[in-house]
N, C-alpha and C. Protein backbone atom coordinates (compact mmCIF):
# COMPACT_ATOMS: atom_id res chain seq x y z
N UNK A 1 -96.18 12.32 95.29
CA UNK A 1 -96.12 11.69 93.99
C UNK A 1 -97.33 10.76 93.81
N UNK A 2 -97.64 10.04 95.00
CA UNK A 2 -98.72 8.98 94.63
C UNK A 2 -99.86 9.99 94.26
N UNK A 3 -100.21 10.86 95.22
CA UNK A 3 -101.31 12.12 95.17
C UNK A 3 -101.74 12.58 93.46
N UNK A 4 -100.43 12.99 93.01
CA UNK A 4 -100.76 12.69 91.59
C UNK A 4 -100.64 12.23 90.83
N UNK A 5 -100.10 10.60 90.76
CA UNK A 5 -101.03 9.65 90.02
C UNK A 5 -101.69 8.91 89.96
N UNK A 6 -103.00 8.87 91.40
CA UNK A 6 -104.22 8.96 92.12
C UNK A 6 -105.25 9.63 91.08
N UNK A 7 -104.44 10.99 90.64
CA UNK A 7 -105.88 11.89 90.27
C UNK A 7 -105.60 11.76 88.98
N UNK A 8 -104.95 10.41 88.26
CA UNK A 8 -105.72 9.92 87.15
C UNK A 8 -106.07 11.20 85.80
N UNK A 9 -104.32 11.95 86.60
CA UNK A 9 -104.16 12.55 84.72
C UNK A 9 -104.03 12.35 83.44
N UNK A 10 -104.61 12.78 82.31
CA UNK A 10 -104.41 12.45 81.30
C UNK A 10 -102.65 12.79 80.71
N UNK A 11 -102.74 11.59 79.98
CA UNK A 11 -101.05 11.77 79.68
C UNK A 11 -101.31 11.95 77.82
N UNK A 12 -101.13 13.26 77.96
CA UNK A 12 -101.34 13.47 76.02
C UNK A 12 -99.82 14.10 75.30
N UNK A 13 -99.69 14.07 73.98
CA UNK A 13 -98.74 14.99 73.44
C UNK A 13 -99.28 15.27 72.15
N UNK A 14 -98.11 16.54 71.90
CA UNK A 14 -98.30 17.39 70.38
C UNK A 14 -97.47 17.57 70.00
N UNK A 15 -96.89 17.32 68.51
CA UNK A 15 -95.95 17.86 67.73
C UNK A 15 -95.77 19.12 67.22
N UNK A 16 -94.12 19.69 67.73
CA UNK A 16 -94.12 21.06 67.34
C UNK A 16 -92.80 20.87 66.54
N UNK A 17 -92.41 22.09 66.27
CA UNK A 17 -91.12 21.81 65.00
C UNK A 17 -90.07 22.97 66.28
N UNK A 18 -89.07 22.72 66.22
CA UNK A 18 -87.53 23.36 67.07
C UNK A 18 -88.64 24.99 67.04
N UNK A 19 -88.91 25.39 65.58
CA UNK A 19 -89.25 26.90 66.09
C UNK A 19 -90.42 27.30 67.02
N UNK A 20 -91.09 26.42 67.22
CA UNK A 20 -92.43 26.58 68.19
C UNK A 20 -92.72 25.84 69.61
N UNK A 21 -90.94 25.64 69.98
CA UNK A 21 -91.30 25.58 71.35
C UNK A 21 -91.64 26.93 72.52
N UNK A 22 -92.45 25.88 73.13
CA UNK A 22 -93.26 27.30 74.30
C UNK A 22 -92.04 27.11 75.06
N UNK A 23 -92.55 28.58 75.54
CA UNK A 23 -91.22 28.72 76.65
C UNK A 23 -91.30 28.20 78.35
N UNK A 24 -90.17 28.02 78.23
CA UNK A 24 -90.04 27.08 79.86
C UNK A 24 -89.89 25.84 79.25
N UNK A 25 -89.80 25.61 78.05
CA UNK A 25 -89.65 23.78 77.89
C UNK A 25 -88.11 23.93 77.38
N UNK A 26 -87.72 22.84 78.04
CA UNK A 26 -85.88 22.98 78.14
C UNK A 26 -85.29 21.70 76.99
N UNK A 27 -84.51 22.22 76.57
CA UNK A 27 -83.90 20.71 75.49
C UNK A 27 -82.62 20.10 75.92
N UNK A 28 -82.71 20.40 77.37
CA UNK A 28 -81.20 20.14 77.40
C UNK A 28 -80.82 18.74 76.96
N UNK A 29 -82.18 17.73 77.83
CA UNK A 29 -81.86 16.36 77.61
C UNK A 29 -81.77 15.66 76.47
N UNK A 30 -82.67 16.06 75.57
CA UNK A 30 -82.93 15.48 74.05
C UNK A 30 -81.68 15.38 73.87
N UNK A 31 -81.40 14.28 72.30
CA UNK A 31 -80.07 13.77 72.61
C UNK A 31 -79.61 15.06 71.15
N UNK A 32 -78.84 15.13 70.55
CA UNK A 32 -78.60 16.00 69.78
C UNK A 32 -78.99 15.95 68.35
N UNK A 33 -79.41 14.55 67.86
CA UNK A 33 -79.37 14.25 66.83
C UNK A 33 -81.18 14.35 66.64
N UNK A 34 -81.51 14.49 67.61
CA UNK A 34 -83.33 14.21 67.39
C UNK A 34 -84.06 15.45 66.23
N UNK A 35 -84.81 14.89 65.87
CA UNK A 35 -85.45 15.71 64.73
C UNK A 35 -85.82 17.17 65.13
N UNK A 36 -85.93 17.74 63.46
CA UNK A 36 -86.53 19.11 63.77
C UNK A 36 -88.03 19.24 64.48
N UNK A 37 -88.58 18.34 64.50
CA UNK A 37 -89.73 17.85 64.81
C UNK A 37 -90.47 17.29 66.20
N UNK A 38 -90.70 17.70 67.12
CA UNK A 38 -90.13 17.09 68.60
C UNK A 38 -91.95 16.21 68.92
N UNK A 39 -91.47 15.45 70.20
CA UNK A 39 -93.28 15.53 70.88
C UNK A 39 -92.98 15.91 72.21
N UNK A 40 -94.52 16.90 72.65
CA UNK A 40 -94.33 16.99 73.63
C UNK A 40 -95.22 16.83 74.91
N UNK A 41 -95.05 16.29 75.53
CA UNK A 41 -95.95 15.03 76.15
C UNK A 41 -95.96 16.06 77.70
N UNK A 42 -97.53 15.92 77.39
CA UNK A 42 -98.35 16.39 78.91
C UNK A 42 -98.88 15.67 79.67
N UNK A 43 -98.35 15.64 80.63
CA UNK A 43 -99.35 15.28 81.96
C UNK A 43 -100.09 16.18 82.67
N UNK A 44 -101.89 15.69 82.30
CA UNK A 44 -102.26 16.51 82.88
C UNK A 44 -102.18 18.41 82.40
N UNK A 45 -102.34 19.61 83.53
CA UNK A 45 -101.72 20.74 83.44
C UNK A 45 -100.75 21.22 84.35
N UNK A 46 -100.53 19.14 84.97
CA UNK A 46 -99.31 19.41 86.13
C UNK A 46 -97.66 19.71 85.27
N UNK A 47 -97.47 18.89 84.26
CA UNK A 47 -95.98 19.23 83.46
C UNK A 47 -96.22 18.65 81.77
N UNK A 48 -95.46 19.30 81.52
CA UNK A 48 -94.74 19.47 80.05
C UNK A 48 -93.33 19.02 79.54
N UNK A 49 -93.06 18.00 79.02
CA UNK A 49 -91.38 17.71 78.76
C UNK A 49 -91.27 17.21 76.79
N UNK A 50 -90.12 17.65 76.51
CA UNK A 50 -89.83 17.23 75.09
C UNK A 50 -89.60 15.27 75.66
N UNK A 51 -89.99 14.19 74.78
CA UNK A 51 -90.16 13.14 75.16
C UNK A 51 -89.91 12.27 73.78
N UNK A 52 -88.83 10.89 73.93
CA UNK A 52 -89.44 10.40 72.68
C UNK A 52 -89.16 9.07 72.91
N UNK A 53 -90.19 8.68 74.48
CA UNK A 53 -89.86 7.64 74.91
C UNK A 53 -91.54 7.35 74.59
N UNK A 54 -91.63 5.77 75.36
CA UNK A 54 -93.48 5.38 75.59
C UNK A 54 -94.00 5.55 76.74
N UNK A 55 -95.29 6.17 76.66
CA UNK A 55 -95.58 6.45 78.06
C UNK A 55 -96.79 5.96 78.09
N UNK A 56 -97.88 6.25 79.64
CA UNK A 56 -99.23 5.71 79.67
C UNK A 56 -100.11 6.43 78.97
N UNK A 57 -101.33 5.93 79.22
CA UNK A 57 -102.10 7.37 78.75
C UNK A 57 -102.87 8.27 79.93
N UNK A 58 -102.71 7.25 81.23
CA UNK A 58 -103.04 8.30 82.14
C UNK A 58 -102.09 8.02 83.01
N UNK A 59 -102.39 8.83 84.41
CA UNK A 59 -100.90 8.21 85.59
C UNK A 59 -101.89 7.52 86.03
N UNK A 60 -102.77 6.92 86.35
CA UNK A 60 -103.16 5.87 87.17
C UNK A 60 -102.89 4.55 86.33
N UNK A 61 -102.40 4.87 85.33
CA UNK A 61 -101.63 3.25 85.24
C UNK A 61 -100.15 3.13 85.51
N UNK A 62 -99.97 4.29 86.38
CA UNK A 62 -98.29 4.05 86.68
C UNK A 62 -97.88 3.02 87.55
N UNK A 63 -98.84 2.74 88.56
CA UNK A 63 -98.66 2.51 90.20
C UNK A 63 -98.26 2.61 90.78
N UNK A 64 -97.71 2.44 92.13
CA UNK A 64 -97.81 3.23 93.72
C UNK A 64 -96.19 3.63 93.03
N UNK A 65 -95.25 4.58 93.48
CA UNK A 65 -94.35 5.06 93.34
C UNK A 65 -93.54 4.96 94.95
N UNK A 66 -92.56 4.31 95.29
CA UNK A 66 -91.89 3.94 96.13
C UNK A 66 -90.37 4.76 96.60
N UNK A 67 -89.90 6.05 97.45
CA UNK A 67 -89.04 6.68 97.34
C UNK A 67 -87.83 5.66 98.61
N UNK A 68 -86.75 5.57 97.50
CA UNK A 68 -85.47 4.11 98.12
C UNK A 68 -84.48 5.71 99.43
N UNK A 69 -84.38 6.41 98.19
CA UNK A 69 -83.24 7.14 98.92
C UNK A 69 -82.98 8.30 98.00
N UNK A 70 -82.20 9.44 98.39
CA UNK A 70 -81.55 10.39 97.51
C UNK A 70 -80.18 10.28 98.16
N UNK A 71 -79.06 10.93 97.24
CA UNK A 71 -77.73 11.68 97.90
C UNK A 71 -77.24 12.79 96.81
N UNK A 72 -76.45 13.77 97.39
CA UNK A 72 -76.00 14.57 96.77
C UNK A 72 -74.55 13.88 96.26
N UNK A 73 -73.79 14.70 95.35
CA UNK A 73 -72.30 14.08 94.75
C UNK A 73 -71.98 15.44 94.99
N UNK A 74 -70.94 16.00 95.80
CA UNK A 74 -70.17 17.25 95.89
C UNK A 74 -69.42 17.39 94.14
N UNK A 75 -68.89 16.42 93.97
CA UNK A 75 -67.67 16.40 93.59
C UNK A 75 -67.85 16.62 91.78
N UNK A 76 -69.00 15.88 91.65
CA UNK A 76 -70.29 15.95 90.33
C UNK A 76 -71.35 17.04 90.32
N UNK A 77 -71.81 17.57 91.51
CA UNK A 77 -72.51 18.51 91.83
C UNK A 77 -74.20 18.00 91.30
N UNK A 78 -74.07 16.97 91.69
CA UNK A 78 -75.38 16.12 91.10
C UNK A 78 -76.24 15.54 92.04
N UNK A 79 -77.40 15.64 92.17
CA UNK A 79 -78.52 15.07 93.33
C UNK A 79 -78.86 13.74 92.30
N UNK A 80 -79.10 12.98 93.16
CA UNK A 80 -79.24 11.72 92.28
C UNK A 80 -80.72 11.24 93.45
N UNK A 81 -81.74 10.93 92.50
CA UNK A 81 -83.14 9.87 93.17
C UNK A 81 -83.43 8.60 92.95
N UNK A 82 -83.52 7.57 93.92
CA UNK A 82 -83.26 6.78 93.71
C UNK A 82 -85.03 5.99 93.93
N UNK A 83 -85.92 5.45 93.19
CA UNK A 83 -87.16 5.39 93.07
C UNK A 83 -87.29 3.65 92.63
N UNK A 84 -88.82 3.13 93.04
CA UNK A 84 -89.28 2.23 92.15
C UNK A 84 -90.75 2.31 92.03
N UNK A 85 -91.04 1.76 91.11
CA UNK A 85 -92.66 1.74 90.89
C UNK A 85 -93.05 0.60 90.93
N UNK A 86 -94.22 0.01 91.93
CA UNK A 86 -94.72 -0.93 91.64
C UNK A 86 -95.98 -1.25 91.31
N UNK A 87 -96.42 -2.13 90.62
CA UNK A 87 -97.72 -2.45 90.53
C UNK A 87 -99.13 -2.75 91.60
């Protein structure tokens, strides 16, 4: 993770409308009510996500990325990561 946001990708997006998403981009998360209208925010040509939060404009202003722990939930069937970022 630090590796790439070291190499100081550009963090850009573009507006597309529900009918012109590329494929492989997933909506599961968007909340339901969000516009016909989406953004979709690149890092880099490492990833692609529908987004309609604030972000940087590159990853080297993220800083160092710190991994606490993971666990699985049988019971939820959910991997959960547990992270911090510091300056």
């Amino acid at each position: 993770m630090n590796e790439l946001i070291n190499e100081d990708l550009p963090v850009t997006f573009e507006f597309v409308t529900r009918d012109n998403i590329p494929d492989g981009i997933s909506l599961d998360k968007l909340p339901e009510d969000a516009s016909e209208t989406l953004r979709l925010v690149h890092i880099g040509d490492y990833d692609v996500c529908p987004c309609i939060g604030k972000h940087v404009r590159s990853t080297s202003q993220i800083g160092r990325f710190e991994m606490l722990g993971t666990n699985w939930d049988e019971e939820k069937r959910s991997f959960r990561i547990r992270y911090k970022v510091v300056q």
